[in-house]
PDB file of N, CA and C in Angstrom:
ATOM      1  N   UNK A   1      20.004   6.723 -28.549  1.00  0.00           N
ATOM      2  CA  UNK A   1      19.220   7.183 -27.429  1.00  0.00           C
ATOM      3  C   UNK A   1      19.428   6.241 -26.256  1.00  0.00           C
ATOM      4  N   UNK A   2      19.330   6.198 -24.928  1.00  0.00           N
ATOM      5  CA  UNK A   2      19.679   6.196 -23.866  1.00  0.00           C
ATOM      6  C   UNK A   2      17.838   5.606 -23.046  1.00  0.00           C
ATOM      7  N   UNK A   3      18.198   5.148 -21.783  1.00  0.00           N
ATOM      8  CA  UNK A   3      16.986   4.324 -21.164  1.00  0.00           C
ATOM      9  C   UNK A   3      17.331   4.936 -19.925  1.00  0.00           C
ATOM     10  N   UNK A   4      16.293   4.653 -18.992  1.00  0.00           N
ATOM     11  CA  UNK A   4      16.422   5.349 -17.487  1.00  0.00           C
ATOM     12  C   UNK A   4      14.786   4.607 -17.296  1.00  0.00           C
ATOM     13  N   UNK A   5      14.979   4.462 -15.451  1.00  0.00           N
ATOM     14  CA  UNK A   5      13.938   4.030 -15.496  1.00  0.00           C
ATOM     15  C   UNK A   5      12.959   4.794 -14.424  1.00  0.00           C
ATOM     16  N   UNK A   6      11.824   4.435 -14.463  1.00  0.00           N
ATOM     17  CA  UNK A   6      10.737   5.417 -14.073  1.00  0.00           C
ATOM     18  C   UNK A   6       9.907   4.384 -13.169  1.00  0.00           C
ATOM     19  N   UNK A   7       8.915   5.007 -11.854  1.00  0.00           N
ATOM     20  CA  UNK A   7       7.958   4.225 -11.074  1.00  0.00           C
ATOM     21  C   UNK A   7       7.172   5.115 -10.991  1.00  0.00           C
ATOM     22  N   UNK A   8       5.635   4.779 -11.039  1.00  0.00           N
ATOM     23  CA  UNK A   8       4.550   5.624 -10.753  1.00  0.00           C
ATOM     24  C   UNK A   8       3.529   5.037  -9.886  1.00  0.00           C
ATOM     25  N   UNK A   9       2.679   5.127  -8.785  1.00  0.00           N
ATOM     26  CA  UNK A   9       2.448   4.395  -7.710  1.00  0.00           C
ATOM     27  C   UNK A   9       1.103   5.428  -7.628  1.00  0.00           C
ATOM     28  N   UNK A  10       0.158   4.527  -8.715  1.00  0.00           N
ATOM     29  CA  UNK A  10      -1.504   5.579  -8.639  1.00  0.00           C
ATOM     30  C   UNK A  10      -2.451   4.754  -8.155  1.00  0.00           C
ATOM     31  N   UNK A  11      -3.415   5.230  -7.356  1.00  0.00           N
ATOM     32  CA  UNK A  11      -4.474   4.634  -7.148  1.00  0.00           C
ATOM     33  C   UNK A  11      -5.899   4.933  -8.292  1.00  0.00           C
ATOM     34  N   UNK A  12      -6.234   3.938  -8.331  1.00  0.00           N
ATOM     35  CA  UNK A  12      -7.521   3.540  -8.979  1.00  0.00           C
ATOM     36  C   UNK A  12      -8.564   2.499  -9.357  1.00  0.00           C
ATOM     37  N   UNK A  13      -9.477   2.213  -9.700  1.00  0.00           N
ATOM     38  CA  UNK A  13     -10.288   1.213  -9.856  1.00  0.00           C
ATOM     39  C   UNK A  13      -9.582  -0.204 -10.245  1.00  0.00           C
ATOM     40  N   UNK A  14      -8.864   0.391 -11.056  1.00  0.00           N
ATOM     41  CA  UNK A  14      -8.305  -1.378 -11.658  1.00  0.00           C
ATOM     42  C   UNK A  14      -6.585  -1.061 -12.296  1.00  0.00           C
ATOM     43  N   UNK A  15      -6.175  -1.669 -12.435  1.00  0.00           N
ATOM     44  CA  UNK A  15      -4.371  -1.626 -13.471  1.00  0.00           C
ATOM     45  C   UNK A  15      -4.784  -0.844 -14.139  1.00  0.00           C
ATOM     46  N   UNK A  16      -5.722  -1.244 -15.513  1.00  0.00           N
ATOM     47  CA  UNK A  16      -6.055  -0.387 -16.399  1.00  0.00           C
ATOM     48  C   UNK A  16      -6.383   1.064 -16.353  1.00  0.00           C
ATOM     49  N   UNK A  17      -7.334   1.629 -15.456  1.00  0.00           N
ATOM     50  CA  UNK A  17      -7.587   2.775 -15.068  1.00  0.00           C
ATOM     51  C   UNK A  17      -6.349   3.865 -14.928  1.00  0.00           C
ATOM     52  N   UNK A  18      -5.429   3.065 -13.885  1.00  0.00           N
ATOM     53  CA  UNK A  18      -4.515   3.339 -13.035  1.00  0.00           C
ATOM     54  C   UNK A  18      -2.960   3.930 -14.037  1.00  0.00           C
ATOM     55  N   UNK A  19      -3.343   2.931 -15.526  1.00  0.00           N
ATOM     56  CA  UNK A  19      -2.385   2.840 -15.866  1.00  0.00           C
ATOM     57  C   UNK A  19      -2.142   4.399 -17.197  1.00  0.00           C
ATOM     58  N   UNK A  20      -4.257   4.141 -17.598  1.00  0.00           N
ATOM     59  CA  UNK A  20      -4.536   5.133 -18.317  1.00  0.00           C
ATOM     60  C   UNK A  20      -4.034   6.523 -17.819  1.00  0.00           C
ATOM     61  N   UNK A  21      -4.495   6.268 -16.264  1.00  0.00           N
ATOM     62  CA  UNK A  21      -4.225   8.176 -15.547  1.00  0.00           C
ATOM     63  C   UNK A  21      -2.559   8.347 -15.690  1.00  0.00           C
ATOM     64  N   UNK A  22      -1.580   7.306 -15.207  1.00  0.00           N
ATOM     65  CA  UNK A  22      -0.330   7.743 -15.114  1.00  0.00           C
ATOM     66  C   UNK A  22       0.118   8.069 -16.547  1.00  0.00           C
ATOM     67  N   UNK A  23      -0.286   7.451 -17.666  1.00  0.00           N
ATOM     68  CA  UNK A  23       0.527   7.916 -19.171  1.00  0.00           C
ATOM     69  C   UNK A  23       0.109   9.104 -19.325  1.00  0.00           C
ATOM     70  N   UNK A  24      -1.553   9.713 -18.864  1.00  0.00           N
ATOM     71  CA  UNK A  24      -1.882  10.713 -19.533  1.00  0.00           C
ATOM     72  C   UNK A  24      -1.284  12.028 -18.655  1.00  0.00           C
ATOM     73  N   UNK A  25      -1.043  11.570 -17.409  1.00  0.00           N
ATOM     74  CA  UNK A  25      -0.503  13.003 -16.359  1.00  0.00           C
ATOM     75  C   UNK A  25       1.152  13.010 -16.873  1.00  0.00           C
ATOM     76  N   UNK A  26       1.648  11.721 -17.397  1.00  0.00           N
ATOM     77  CA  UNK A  26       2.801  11.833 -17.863  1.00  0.00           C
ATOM     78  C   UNK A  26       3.629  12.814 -19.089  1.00  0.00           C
ATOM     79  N   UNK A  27       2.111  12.407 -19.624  1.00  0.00           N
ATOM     80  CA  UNK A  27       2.265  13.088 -21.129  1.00  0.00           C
ATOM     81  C   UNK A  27       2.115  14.548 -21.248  1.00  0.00           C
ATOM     82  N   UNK A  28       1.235  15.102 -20.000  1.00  0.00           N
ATOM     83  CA  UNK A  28       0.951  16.325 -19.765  1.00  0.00           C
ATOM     84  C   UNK A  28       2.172  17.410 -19.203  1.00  0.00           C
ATOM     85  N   UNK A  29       2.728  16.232 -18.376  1.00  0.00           N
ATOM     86  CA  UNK A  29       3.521  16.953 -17.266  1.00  0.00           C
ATOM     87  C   UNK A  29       5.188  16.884 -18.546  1.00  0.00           C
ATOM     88  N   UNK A  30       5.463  15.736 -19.302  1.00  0.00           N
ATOM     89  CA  UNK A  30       6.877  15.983 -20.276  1.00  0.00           C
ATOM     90  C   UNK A  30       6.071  15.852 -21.757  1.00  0.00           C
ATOM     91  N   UNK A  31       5.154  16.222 -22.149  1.00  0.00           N
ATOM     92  CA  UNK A  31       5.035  16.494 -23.425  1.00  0.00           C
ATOM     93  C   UNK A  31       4.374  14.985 -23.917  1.00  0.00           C
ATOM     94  N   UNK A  32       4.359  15.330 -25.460  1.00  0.00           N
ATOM     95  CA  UNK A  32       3.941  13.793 -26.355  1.00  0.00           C
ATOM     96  C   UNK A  32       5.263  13.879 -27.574  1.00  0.00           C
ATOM     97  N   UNK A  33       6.641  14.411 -26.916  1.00  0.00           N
ATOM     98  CA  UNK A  33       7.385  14.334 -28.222  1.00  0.00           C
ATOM     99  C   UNK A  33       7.975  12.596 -28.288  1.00  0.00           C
ATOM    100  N   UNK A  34       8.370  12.126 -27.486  1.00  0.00           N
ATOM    101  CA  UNK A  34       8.779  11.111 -27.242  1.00  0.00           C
ATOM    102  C   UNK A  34       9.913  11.113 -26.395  1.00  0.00           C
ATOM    103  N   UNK A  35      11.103  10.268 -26.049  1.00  0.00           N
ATOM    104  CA  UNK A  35      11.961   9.940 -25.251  1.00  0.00           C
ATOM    105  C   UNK A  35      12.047  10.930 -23.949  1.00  0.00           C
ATOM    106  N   UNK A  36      10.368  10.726 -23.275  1.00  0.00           N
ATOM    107  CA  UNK A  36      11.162  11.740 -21.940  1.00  0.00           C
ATOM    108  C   UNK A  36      11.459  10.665 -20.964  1.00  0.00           C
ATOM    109  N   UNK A  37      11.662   9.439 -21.033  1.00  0.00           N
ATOM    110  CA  UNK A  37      12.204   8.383 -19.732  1.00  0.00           C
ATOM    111  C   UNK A  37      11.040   8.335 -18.563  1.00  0.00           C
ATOM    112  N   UNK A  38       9.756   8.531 -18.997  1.00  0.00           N
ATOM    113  CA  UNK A  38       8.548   8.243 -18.121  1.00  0.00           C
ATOM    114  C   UNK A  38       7.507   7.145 -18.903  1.00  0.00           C
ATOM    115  N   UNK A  39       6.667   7.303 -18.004  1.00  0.00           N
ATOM    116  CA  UNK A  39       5.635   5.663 -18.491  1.00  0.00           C
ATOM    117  C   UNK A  39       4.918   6.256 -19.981  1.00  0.00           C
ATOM    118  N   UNK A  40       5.036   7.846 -19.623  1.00  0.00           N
ATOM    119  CA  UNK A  40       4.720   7.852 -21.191  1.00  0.00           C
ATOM    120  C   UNK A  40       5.208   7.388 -22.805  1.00  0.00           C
ATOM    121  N   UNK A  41       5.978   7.327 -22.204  1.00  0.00           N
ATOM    122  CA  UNK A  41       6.589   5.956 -23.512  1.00  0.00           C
ATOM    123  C   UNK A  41       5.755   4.338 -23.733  1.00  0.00           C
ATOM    124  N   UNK A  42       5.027   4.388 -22.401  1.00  0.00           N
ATOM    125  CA  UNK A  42       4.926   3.020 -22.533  1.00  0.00           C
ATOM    126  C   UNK A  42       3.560   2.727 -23.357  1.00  0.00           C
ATOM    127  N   UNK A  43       3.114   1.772 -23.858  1.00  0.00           N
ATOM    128  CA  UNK A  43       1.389   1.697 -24.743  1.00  0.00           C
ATOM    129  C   UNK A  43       0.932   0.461 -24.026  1.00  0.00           C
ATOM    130  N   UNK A  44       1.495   0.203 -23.080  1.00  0.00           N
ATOM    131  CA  UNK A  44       0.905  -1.122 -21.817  1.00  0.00           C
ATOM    132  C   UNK A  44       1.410  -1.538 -21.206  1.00  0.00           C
ATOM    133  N   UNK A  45       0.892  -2.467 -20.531  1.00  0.00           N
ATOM    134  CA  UNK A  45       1.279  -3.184 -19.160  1.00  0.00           C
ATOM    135  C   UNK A  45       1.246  -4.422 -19.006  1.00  0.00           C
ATOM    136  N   UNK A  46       2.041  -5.290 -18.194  1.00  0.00           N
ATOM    137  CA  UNK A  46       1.894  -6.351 -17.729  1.00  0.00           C
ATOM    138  C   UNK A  46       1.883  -6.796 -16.006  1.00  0.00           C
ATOM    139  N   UNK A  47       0.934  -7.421 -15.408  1.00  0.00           N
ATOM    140  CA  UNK A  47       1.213  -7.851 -14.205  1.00  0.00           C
ATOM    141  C   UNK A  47       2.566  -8.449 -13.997  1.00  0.00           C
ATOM    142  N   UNK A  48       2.780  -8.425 -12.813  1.00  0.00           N
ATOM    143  CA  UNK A  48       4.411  -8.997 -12.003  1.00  0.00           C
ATOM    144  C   UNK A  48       3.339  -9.743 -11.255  1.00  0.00           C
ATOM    145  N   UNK A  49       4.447 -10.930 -11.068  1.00  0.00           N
ATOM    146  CA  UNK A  49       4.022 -11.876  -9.855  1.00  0.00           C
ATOM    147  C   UNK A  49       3.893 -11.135  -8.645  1.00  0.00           C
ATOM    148  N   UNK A  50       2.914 -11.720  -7.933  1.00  0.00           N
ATOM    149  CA  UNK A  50       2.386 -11.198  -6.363  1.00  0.00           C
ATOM    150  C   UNK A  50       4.167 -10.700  -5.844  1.00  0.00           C
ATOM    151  N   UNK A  51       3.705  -9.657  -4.449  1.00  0.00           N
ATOM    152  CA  UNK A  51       5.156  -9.535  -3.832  1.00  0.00           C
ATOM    153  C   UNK A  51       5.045 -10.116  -2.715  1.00  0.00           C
ATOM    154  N   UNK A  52       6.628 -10.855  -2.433  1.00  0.00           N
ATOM    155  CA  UNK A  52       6.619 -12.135  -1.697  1.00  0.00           C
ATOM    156  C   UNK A  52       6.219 -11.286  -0.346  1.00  0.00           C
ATOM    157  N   UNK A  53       5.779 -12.589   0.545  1.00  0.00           N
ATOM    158  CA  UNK A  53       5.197 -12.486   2.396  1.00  0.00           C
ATOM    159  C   UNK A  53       6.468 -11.197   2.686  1.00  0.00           C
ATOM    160  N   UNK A  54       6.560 -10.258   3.176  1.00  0.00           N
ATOM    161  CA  UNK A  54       7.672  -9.827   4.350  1.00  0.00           C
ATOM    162  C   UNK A  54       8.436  -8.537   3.098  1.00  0.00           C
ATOM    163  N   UNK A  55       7.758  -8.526   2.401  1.00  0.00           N
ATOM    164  CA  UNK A  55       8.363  -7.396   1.276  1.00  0.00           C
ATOM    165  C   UNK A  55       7.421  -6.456   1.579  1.00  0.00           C
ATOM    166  N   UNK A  56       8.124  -5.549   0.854  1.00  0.00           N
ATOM    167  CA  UNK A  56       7.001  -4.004   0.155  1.00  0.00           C
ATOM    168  C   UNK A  56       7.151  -4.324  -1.085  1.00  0.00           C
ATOM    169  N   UNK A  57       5.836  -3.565  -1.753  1.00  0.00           N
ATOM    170  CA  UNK A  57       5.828  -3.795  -3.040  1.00  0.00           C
ATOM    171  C   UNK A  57       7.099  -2.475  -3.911  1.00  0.00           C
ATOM    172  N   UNK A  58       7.632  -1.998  -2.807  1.00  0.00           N
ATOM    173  CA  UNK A  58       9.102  -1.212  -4.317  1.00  0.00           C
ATOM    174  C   UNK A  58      10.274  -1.967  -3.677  1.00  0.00           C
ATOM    175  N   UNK A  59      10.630  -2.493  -2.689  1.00  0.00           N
ATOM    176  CA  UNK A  59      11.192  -3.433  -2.708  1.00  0.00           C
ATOM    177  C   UNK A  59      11.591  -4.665  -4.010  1.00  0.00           C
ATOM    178  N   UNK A  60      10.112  -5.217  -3.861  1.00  0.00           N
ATOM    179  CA  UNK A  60       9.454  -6.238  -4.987  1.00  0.00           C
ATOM    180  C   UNK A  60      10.364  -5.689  -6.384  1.00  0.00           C
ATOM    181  N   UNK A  61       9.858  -4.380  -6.654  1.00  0.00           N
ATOM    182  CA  UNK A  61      10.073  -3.588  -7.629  1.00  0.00           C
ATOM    183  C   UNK A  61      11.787  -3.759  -7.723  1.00  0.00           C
ATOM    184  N   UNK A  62      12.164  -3.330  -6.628  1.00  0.00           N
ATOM    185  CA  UNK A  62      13.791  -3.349  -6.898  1.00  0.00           C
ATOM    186  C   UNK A  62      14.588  -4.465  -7.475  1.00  0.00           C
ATOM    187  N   UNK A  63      13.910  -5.840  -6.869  1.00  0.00           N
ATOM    188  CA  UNK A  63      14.291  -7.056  -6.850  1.00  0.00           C
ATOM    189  C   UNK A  63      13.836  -6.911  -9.198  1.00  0.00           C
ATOM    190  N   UNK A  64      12.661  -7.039  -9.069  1.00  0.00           N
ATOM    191  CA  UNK A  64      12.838  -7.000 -10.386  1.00  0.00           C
ATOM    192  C   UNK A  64      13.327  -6.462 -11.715  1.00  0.00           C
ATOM    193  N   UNK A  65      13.620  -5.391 -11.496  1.00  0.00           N
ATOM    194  CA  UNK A  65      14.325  -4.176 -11.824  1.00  0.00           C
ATOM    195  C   UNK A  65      15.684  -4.493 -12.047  1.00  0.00           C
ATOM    196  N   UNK A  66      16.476  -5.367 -11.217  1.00  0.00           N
ATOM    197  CA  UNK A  66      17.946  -5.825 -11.084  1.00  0.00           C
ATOM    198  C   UNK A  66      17.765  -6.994 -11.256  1.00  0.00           C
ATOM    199  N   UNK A  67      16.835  -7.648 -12.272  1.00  0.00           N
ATOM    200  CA  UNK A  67      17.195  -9.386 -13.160  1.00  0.00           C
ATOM    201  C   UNK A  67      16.810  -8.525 -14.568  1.00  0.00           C
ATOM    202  N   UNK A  68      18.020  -8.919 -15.054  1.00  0.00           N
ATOM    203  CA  UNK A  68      17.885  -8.583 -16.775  1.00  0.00           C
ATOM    204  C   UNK A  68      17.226  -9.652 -17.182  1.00  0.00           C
ATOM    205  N   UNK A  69      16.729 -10.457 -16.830  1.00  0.00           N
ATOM    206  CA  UNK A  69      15.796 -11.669 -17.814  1.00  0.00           C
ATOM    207  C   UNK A  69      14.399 -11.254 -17.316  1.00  0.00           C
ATOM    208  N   UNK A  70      14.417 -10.218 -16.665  1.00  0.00           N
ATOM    209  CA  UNK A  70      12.873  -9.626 -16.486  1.00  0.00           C
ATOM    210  C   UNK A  70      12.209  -8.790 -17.269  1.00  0.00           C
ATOM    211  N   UNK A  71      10.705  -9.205 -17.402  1.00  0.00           N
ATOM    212  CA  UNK A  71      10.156  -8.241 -19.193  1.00  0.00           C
ATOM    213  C   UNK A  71      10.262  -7.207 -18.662  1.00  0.00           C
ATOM    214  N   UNK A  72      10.534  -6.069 -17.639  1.00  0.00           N
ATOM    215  CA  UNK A  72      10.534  -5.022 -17.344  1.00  0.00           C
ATOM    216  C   UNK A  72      12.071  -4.199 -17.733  1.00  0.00           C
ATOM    217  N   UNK A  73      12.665  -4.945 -18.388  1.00  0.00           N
ATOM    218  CA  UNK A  73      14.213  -4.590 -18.731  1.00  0.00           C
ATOM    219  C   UNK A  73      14.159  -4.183 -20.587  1.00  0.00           C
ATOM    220  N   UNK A  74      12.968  -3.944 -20.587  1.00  0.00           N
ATOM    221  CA  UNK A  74      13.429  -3.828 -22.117  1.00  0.00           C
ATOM    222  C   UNK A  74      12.585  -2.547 -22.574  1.00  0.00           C
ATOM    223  N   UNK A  75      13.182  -1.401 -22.602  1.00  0.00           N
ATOM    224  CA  UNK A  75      12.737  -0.296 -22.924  1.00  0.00           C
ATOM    225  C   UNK A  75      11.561   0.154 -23.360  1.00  0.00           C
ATOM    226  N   UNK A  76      11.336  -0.926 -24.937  1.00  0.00           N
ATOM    227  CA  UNK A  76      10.279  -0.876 -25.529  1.00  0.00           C
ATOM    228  C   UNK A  76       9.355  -1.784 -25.457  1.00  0.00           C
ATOM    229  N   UNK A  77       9.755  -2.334 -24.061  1.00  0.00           N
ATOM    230  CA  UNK A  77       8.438  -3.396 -23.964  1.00  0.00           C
ATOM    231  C   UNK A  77       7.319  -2.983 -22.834  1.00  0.00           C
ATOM    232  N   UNK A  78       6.198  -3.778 -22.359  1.00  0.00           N
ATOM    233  CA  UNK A  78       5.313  -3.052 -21.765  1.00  0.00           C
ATOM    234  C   UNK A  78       5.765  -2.438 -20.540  1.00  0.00           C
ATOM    235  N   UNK A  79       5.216  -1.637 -19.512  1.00  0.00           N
ATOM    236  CA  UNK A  79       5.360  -1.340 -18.461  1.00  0.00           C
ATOM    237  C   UNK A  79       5.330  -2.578 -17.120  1.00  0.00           C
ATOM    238  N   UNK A  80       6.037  -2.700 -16.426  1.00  0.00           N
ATOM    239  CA  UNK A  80       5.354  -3.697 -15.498  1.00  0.00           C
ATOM    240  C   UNK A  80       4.431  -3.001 -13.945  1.00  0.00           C
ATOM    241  N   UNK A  81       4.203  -3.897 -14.187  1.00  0.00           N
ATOM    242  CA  UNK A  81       2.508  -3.375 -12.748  1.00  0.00           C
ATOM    243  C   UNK A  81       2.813  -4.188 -11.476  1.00  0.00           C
ATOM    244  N   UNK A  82       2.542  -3.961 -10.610  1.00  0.00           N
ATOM    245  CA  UNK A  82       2.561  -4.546  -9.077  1.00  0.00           C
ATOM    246  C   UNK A  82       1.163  -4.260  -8.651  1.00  0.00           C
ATOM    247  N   UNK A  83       0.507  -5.553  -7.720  1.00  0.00           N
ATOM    248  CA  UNK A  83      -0.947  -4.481  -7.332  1.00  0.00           C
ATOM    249  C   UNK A  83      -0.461  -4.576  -6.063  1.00  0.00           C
ATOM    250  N   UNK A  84      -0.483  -3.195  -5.343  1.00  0.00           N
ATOM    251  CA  UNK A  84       0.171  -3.526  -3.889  1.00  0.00           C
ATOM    252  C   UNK A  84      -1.252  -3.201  -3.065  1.00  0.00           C
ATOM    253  N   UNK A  85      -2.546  -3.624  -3.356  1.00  0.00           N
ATOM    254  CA  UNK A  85      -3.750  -3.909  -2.859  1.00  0.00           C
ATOM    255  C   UNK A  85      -4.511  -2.280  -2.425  1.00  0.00           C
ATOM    256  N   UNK A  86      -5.571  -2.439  -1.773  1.00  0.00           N
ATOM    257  CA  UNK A  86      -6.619  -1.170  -1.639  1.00  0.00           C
ATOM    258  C   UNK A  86      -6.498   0.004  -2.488  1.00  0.00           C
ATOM    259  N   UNK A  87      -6.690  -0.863  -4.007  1.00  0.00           N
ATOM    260  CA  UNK A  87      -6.661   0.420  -5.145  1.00  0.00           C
ATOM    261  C   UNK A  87      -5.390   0.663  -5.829  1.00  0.00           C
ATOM    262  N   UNK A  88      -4.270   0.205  -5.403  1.00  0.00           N
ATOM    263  CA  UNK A  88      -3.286   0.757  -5.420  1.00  0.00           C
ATOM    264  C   UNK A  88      -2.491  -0.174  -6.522  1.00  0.00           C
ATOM    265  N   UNK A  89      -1.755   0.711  -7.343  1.00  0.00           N
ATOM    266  CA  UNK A  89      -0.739   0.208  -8.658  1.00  0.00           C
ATOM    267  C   UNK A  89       0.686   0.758  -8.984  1.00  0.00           C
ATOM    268  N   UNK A  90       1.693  -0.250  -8.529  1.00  0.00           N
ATOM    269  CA  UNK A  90       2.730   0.387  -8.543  1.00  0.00           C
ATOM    270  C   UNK A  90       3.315  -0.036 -10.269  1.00  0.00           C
ATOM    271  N   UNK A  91       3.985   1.681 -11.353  1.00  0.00           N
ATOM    272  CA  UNK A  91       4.090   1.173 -12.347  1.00  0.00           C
ATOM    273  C   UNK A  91       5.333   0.947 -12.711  1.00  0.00           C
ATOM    274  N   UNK A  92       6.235   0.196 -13.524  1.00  0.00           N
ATOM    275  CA  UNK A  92       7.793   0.489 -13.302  1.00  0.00           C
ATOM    276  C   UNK A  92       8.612  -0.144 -14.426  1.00  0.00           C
ATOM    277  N   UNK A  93       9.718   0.427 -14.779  1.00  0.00           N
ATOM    278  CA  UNK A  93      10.483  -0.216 -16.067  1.00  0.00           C
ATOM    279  C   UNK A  93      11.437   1.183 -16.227  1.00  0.00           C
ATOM    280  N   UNK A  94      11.830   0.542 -17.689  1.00  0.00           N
ATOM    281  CA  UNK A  94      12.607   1.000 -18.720  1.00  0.00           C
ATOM    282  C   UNK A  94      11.877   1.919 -19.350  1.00  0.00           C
ATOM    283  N   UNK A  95      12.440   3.093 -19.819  1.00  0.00           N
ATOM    284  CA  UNK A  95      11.784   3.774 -20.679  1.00  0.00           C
ATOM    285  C   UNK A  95      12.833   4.823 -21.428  1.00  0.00           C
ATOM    286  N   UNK A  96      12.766   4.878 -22.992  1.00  0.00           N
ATOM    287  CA  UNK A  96      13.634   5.373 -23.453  1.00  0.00           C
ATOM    288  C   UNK A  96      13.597   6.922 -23.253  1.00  0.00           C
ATOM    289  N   UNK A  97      14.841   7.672 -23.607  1.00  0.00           N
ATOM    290  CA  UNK A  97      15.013   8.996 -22.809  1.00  0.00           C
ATOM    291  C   UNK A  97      16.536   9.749 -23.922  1.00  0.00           C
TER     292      UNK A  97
END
């Protein structure tokens, strides 16, 4: 099986909230069989370091996305999170497909 990667950019109360709504609209919108290459694969999350002064946060995203020594490079590992502030959660990685 094969990886591709996925971003989801939800607003809500907290990561957690944010992170609950994107797996479950995920799961709705490609199923619960497994390998559809969305966050529904994923069973959690981890914060990313703040995004630097003079960035956007998918910028941020890009930059991390393109270092393979980043936990966001490994299919079956958690999702990574950005908080790009007023509610807002950007989600992003690997996901098998």
């Amino acid at each position: 099986m094969g990886a591709t990667t996925f971003c989801e950019k939800v607003s809500a109360n907290s990561a957690q909230e944010a992170f609950d709504r994107a797996v479950t609209d995920a799961q709705w919108e490609h199923g619960h069989g497994g390998y559809s290459g969305t966050i529904a694969e994923k069973d959690s999350f981890r914060m990313c370091e703040p995004t630097p002064e003079g960035m956007i946060p998918e910028e941020w995203m890009d930059v991390l996305l393109s270092r393979e020594d980043h936990f966001s490079d490994d299919k079956w590992g958690p999702a990574a999170c950005i908080d790009c502030g007023k509610g807002f959660y950007l989600f992003f990685g690997w996901a098998s497909c």
